[in-house]
C-alpha atoms as a PDB file:
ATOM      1  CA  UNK A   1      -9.203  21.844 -42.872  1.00  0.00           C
ATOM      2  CA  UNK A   2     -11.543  20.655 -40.636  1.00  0.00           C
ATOM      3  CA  UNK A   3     -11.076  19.723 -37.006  1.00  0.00           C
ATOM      4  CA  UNK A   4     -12.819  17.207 -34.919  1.00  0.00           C
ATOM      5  CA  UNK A   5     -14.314  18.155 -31.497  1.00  0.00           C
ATOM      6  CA  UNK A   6     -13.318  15.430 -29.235  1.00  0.00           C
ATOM      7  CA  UNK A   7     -15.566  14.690 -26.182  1.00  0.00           C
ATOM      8  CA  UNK A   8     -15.539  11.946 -23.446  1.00  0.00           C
ATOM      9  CA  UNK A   9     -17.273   8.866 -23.652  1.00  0.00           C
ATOM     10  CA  UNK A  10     -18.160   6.252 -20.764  1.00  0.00           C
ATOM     11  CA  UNK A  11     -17.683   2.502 -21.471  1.00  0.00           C
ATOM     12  CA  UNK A  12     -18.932  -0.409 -19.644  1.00  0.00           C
ATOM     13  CA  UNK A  13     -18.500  -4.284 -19.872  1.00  0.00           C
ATOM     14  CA  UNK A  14     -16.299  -7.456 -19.478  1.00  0.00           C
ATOM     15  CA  UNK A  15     -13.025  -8.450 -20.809  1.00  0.00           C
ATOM     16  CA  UNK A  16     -12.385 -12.353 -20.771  1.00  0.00           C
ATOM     17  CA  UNK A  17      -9.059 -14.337 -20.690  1.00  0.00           C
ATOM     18  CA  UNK A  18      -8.996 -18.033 -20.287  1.00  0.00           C
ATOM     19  CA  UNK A  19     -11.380 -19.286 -18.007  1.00  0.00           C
ATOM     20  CA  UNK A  20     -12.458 -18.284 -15.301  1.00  0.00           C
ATOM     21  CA  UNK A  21     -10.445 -15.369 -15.983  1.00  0.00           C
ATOM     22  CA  UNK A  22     -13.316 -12.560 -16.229  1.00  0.00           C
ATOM     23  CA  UNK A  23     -12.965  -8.843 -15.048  1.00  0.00           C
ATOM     24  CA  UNK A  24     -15.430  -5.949 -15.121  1.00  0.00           C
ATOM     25  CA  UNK A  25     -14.333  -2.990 -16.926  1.00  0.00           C
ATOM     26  CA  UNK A  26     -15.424   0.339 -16.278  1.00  0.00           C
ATOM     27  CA  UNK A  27     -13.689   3.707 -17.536  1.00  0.00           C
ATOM     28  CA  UNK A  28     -14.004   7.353 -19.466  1.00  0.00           C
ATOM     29  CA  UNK A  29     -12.115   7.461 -22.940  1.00  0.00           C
ATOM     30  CA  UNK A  30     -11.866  10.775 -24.686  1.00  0.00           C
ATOM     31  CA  UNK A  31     -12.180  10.922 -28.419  1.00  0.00           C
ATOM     32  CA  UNK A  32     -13.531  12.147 -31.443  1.00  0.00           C
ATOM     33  CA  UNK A  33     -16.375   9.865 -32.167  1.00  0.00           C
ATOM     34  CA  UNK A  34     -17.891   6.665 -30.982  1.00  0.00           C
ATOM     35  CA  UNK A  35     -16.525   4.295 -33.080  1.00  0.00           C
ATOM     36  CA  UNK A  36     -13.168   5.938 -31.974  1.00  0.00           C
ATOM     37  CA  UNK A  37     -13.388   5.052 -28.259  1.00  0.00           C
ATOM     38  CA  UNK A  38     -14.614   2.138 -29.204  1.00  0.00           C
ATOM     39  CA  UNK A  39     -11.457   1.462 -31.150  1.00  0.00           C
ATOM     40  CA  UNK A  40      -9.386   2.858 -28.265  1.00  0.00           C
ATOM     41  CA  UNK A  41     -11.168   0.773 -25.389  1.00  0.00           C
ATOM     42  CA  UNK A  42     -10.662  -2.455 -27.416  1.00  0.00           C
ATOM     43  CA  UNK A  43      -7.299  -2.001 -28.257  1.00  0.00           C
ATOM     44  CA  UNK A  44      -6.333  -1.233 -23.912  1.00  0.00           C
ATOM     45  CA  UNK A  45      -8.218  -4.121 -23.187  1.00  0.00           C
ATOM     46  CA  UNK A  46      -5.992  -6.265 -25.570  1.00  0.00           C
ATOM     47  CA  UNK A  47      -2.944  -4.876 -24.824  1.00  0.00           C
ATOM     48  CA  UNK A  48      -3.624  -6.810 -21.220  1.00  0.00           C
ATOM     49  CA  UNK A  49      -4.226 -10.011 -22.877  1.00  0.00           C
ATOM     50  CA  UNK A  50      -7.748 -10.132 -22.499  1.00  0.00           C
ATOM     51  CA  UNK A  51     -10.978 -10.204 -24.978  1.00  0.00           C
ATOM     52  CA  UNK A  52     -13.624  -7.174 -25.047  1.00  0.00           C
ATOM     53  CA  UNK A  53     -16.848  -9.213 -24.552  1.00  0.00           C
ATOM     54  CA  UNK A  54     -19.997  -6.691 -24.033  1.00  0.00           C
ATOM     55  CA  UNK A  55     -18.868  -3.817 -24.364  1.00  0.00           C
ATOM     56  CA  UNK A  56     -21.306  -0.878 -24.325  1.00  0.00           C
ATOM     57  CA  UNK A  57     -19.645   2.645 -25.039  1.00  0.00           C
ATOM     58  CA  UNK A  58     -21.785   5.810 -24.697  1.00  0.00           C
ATOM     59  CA  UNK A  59     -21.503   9.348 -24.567  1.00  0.00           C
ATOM     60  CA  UNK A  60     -20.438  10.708 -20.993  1.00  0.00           C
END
């Protein structure tokens, strides 16, 4: 059984709802890979009724 280090990842971009709705979004996700907080980041930003729109997650 393996296990999965998780580790924190930074994440920078916009989220868009309908115009001129347009917010920065800034924020630390924890997880256990990239595409992970990736997943995780997209998903919040949904959940508020808005659209990821360059996104840029990275390592923290």
């Amino acid at each position: 059984m393996s296990s999965k280090k998780s580790e924190t990842y930074t994440f920078t971009g916009v989220a868009v709802g309908i115009y001129p709705l347009r917010r920065s979004v800034t924020g630390d996700v924890i997880a256990s890979s990239r595409q992970e907080a990736i997943t995780k980041v997209e998903a919040g930003i949904r959940a508020r009724g808005l659209e990821p729109y360059d996104l840029t997650v990275r390592k923290a």
